[in-house]
C-alpha atoms as a PDB file:
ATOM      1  CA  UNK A   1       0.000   0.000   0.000  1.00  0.00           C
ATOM      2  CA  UNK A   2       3.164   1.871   0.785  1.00  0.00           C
ATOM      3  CA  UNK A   3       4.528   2.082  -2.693  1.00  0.00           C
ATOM      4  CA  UNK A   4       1.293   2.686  -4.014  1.00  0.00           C
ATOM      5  CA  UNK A   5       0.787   5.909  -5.935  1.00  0.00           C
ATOM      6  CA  UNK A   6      -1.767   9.043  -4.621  1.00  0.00           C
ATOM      7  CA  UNK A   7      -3.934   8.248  -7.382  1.00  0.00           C
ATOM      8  CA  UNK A   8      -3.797   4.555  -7.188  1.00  0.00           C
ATOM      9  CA  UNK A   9      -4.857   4.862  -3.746  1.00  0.00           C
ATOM     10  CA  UNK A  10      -7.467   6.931  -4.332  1.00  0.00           C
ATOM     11  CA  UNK A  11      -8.695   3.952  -7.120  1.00  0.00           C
ATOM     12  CA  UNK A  12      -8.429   1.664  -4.287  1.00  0.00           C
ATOM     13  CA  UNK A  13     -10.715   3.487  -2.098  1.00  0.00           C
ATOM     14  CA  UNK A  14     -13.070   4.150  -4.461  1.00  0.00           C
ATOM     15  CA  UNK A  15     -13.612   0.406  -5.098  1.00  0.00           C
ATOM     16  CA  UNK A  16     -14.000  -0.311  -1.701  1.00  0.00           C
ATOM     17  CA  UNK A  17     -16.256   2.556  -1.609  1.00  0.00           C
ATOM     18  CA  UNK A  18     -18.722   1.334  -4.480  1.00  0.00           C
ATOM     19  CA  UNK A  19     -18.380  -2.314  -3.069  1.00  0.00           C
ATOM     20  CA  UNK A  20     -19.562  -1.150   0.215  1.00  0.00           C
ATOM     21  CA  UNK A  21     -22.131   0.440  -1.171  1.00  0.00           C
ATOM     22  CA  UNK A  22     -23.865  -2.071  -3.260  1.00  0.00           C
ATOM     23  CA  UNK A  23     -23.392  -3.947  -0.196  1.00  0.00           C
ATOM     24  CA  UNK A  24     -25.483  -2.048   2.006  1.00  0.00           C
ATOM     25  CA  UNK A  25     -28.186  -2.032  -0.763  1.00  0.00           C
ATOM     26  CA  UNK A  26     -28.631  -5.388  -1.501  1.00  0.00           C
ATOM     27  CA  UNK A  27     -28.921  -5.808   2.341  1.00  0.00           C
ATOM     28  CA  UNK A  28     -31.589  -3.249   2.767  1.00  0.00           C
ATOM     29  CA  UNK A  29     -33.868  -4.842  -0.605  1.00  0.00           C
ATOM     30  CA  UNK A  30     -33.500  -7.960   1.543  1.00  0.00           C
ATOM     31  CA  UNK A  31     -34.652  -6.852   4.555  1.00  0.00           C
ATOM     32  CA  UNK A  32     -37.436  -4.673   2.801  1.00  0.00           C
ATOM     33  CA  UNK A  33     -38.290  -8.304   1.084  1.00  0.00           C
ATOM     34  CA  UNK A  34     -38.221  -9.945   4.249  1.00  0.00           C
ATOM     35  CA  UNK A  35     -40.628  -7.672   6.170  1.00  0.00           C
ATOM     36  CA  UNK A  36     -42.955  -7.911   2.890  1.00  0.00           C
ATOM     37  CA  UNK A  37     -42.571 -11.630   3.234  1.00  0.00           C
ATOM     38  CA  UNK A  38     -43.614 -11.804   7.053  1.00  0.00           C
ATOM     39  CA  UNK A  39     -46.338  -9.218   6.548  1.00  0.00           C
ATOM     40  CA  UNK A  40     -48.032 -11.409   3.420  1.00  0.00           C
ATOM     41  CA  UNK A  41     -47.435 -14.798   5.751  1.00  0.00           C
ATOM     42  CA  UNK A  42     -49.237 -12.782   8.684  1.00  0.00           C
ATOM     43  CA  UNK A  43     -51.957 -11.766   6.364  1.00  0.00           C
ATOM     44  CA  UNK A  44     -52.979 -15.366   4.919  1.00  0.00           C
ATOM     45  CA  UNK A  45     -52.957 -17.157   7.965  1.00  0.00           C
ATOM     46  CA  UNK A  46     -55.875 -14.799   9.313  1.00  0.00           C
ATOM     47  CA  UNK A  47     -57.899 -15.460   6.331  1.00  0.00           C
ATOM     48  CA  UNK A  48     -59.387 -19.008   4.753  1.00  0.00           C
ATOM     49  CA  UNK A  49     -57.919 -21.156   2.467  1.00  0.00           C
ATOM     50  CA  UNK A  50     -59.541 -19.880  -0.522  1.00  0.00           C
ATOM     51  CA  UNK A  51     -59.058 -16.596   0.322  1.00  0.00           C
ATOM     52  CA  UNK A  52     -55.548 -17.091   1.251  1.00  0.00           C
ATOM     53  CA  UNK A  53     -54.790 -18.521  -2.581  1.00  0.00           C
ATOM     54  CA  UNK A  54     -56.487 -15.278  -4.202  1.00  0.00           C
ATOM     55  CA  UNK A  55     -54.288 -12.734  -1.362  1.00  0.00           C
ATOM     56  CA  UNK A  56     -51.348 -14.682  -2.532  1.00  0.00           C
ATOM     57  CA  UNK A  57     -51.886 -14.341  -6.304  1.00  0.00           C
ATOM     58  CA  UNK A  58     -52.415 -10.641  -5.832  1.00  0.00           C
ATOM     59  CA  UNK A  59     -49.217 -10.530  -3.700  1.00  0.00           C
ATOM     60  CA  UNK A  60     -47.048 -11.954  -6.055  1.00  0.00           C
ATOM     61  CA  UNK A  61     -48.307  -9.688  -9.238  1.00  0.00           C
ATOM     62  CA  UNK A  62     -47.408  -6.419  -6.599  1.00  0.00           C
ATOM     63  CA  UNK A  63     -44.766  -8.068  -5.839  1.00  0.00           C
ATOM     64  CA  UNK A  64     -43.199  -8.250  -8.935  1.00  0.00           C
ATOM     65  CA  UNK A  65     -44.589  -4.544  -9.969  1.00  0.00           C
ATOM     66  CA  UNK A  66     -43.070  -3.251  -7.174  1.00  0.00           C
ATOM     67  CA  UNK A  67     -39.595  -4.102  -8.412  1.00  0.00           C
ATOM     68  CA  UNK A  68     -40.067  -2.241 -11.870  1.00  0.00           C
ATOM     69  CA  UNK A  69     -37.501   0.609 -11.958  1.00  0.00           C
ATOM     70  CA  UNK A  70     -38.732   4.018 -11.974  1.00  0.00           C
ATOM     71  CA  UNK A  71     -35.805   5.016 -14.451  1.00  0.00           C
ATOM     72  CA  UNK A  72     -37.480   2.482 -16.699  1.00  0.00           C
ATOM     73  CA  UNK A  73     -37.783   3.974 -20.509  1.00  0.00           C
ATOM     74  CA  UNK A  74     -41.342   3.294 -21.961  1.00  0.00           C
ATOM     75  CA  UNK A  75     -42.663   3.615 -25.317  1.00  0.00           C
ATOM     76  CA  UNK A  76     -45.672   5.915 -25.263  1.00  0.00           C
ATOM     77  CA  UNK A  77     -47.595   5.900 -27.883  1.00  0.00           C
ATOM     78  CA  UNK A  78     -50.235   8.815 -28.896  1.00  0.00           C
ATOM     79  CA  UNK A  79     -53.833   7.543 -28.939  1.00  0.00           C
ATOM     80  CA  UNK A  80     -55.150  10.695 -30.245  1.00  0.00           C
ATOM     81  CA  UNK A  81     -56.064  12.272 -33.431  1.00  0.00           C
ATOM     82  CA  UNK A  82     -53.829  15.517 -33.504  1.00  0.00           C
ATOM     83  CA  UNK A  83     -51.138  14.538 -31.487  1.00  0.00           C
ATOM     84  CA  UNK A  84     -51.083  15.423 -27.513  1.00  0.00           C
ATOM     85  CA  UNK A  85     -48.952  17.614 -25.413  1.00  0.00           C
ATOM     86  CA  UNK A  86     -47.604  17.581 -22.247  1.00  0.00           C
ATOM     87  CA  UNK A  87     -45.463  19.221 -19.381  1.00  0.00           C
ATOM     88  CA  UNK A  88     -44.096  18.517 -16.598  1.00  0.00           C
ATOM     89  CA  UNK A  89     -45.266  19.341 -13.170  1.00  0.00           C
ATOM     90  CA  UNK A  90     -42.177  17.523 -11.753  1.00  0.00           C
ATOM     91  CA  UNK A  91     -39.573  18.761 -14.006  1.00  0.00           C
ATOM     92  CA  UNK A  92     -39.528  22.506 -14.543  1.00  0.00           C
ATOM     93  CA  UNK A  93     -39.020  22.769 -18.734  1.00  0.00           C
ATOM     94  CA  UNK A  94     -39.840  19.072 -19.297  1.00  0.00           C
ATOM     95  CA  UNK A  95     -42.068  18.685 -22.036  1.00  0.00           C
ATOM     96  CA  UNK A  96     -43.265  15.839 -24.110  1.00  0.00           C
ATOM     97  CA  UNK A  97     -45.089  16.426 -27.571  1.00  0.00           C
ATOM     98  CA  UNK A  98     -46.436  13.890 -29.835  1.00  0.00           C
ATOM     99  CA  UNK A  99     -47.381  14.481 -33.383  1.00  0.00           C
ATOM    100  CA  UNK A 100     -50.213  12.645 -34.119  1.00  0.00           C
ATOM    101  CA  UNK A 101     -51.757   9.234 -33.390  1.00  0.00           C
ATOM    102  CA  UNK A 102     -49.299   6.457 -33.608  1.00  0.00           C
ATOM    103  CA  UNK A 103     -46.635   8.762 -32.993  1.00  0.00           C
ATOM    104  CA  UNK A 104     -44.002   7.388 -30.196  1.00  0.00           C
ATOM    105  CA  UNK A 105     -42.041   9.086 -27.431  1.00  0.00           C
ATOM    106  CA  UNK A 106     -39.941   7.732 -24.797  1.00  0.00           C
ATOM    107  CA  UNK A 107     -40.875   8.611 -20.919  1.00  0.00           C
ATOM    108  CA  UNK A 108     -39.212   7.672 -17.709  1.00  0.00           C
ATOM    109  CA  UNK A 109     -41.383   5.713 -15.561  1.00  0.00           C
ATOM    110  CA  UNK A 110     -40.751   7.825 -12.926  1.00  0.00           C
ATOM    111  CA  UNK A 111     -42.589  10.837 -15.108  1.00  0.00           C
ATOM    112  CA  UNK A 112     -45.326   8.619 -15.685  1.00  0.00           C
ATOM    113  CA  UNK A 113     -46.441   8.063 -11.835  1.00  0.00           C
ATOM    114  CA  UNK A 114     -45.853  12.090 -11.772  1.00  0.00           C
ATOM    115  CA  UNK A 115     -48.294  12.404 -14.993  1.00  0.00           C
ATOM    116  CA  UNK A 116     -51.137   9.995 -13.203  1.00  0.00           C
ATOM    117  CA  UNK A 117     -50.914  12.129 -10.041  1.00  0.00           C
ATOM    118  CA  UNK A 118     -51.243  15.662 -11.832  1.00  0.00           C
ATOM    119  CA  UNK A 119     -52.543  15.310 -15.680  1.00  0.00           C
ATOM    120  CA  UNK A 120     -54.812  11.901 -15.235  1.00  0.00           C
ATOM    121  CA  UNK A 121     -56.865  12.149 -18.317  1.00  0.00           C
ATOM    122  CA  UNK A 122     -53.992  11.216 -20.453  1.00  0.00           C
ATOM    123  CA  UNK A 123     -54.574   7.975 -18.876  1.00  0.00           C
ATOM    124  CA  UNK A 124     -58.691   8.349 -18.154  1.00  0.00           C
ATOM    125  CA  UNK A 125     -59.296   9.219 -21.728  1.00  0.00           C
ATOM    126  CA  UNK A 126     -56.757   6.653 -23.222  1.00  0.00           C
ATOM    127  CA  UNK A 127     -54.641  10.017 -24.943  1.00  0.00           C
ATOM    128  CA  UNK A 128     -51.593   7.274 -24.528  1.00  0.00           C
ATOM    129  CA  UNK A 129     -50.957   3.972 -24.710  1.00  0.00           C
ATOM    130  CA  UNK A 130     -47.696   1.863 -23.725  1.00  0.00           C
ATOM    131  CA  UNK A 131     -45.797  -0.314 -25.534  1.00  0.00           C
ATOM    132  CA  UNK A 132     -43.761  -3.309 -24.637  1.00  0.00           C
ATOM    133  CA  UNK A 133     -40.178  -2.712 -23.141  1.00  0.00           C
ATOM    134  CA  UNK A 134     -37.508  -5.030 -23.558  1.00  0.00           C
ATOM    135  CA  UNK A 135     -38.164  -6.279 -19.596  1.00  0.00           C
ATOM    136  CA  UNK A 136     -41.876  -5.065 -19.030  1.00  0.00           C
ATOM    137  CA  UNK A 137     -45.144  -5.571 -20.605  1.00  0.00           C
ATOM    138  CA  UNK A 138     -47.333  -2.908 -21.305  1.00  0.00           C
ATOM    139  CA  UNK A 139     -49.630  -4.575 -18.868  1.00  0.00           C
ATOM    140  CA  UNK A 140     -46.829  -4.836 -16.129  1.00  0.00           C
ATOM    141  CA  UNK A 141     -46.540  -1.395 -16.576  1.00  0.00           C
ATOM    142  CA  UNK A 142     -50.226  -0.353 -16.323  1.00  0.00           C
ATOM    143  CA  UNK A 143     -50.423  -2.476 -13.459  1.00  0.00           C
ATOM    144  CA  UNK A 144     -47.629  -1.153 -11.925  1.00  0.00           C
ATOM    145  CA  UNK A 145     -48.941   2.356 -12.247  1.00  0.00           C
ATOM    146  CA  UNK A 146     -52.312   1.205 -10.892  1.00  0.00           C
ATOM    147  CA  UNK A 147     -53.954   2.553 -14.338  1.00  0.00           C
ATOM    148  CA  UNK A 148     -55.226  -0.718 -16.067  1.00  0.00           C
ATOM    149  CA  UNK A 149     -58.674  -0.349 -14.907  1.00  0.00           C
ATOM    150  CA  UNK A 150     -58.491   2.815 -17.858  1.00  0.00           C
ATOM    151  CA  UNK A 151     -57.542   0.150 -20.365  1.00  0.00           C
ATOM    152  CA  UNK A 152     -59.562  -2.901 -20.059  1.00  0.00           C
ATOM    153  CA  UNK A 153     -61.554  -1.929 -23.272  1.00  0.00           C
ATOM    154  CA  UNK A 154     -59.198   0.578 -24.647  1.00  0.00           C
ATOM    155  CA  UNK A 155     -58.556   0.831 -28.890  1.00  0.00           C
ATOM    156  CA  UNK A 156     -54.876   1.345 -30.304  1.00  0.00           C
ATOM    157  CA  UNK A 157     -53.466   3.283 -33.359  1.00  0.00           C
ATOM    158  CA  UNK A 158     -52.999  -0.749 -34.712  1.00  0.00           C
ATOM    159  CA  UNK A 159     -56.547  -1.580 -34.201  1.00  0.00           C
ATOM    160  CA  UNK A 160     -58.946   1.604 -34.155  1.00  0.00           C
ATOM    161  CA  UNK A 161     -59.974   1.671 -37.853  1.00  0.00           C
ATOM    162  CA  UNK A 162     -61.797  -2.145 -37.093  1.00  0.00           C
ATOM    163  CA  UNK A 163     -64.487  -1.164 -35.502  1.00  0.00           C
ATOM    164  CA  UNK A 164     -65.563   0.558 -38.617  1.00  0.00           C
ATOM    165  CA  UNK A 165     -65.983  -2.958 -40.066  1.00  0.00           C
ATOM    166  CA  UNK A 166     -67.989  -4.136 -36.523  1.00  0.00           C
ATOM    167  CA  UNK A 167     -71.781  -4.773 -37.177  1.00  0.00           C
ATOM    168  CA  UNK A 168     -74.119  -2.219 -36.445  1.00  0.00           C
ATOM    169  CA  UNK A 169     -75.223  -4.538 -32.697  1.00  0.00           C
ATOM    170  CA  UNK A 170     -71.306  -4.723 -32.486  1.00  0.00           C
ATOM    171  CA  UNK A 171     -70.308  -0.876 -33.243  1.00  0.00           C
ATOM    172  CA  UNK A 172     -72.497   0.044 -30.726  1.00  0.00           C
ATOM    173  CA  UNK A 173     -72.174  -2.191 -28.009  1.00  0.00           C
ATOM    174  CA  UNK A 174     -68.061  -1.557 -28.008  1.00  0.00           C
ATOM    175  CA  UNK A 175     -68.196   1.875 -28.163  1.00  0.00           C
ATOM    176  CA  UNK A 176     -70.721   2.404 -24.834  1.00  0.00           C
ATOM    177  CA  UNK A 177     -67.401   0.941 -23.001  1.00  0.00           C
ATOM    178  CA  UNK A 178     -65.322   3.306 -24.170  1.00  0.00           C
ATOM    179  CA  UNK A 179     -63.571   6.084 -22.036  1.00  0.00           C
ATOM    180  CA  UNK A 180     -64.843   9.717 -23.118  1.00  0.00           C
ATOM    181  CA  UNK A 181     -61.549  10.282 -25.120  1.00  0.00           C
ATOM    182  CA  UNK A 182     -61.983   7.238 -26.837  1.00  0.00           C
ATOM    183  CA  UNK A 183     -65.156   8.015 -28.004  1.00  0.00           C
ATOM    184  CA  UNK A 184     -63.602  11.744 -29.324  1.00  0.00           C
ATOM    185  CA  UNK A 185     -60.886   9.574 -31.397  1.00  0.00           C
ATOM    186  CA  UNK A 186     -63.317   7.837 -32.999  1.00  0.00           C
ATOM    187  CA  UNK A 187     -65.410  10.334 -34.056  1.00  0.00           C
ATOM    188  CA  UNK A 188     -62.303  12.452 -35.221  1.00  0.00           C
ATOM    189  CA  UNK A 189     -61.304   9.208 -37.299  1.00  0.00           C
ATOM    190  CA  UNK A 190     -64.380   8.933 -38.631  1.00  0.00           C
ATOM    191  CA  UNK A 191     -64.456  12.168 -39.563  1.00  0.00           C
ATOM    192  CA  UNK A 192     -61.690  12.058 -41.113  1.00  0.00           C
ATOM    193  CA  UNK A 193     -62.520   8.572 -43.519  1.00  0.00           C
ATOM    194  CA  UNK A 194     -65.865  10.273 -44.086  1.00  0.00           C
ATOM    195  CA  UNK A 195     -63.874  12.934 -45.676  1.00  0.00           C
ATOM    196  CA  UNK A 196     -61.849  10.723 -47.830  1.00  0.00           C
ATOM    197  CA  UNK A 197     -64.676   8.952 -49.007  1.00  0.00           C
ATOM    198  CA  UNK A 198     -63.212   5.497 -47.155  1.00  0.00           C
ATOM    199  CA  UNK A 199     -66.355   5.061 -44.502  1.00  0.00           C
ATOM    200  CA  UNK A 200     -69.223   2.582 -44.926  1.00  0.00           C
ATOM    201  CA  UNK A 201     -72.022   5.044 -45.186  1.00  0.00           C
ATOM    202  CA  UNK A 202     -74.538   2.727 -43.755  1.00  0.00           C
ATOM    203  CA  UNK A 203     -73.090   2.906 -40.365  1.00  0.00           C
ATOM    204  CA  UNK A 204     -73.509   6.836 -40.253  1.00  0.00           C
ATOM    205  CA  UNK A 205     -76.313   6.899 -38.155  1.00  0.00           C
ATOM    206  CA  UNK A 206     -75.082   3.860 -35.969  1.00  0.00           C
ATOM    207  CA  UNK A 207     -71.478   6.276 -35.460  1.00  0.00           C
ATOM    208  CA  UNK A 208     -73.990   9.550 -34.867  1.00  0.00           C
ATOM    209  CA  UNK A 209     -76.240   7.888 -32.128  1.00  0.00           C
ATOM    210  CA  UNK A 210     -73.724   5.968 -30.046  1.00  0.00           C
ATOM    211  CA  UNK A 211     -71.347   9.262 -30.355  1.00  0.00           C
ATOM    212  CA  UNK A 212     -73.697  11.619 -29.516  1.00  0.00           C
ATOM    213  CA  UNK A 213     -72.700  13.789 -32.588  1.00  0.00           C
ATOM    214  CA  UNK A 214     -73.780  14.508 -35.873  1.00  0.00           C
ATOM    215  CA  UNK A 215     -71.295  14.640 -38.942  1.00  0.00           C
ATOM    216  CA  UNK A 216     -71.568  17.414 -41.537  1.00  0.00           C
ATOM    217  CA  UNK A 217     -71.643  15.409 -44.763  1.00  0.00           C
END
């Protein structure tokens, strides 16, 4: 150690510093995991055996949202006609702007849980949708944000233009499930294929009824 050099030393220490550190963090996620562990045991055995299978199966999908980074990048797709726009409440000068429906911009997760606690419509209304990351389904995700209830019934960018096919019982039925903005991105796309002359024109007054609009034709 003698004959080391000032800055070899100081590489030394370092090390030792960083080792220590992951140290002490892998021995506090275990100890968080093993009071989550006791808690969940405690829980089940005051409830019944059929309860105590359904506590578990929620336990272990928590338990393996809880463990999703918040520095996770997700693709977030725009589920709007027009593109959306937003900005930051947590960041000061953060702003994310998408172009159009279909159009895709990466978020932290971290800015995601700050968008559902200040700007929830973008998830209410369906204005974005998540794609798959390389770890992560988009499900994992919503679950993890405790938004999937939003998306049980939501349409994408990939799959929107179908229910224009749907049968008039059909078109009707699936769009009284839809969120409020869903309904406005339907109407907007229909608008749109009414204009180029690419809509069925016998489902018109099926699209006018169940949307509560009327389209200038």
């Amino acid at each position: 150690m003698a004959n080391l050099t000032k800055e070899e030393r100081a590489k030394r220490e370092a090390a030792k510093e960083a080792e220590m550190k992951a140290k002490i963090e892998a021995e506090i996620e275990a100890k968080i995991r093993a009071e989550y562990e006791k808690k969940l045991k405690d829980a089940e055995a005051k409830v019944s055996k059929s309860d105590r299978e359904e506590t578990s199966a929620v336990a272990k999908k928590i338990q393996s949202s809880v463990r999703i980074p918040l520095d996770t990048i997700v693709p977030v797709i725009c589920n709007t006609v027009g593109g959306a726009f937003y900005s930051s409440k947590k960041i000061m000068g953060y702003t994310v702007e998408w172009e159009d429906i279909g159009s895709v911009e990466y978020m932290e997760l971290g800015e995601l849980s700050s968008m559902k606690n200040t700007d929830k419509r973008f998830f209410e209304d369906n204005w974005i949708v998540f794609d798959d990351t390389e770890e992560y389904t988009a499900s994992e995700l919503y679950d993890f944000l405790k938004v999937s209830k939003y998306y049980k019934n939501v349409l994408t960018p990939d799959n929107i233009d179908e229910i224009f096919t749907y049968p008039k019982d059909e078109i009707v039925k699936t769009i009284s499930t839809l969120s409020r903005g869903m309904k406005e991105t339907i109407a907007v796309r229909a608008k749109q294929k009414l204009d180029e002359n690419t809509l069925d024109k016998n489902i018109i007054d099926i699209l006018e009824s169940s949307l509560g609009i009327q389209f200038t034709i």
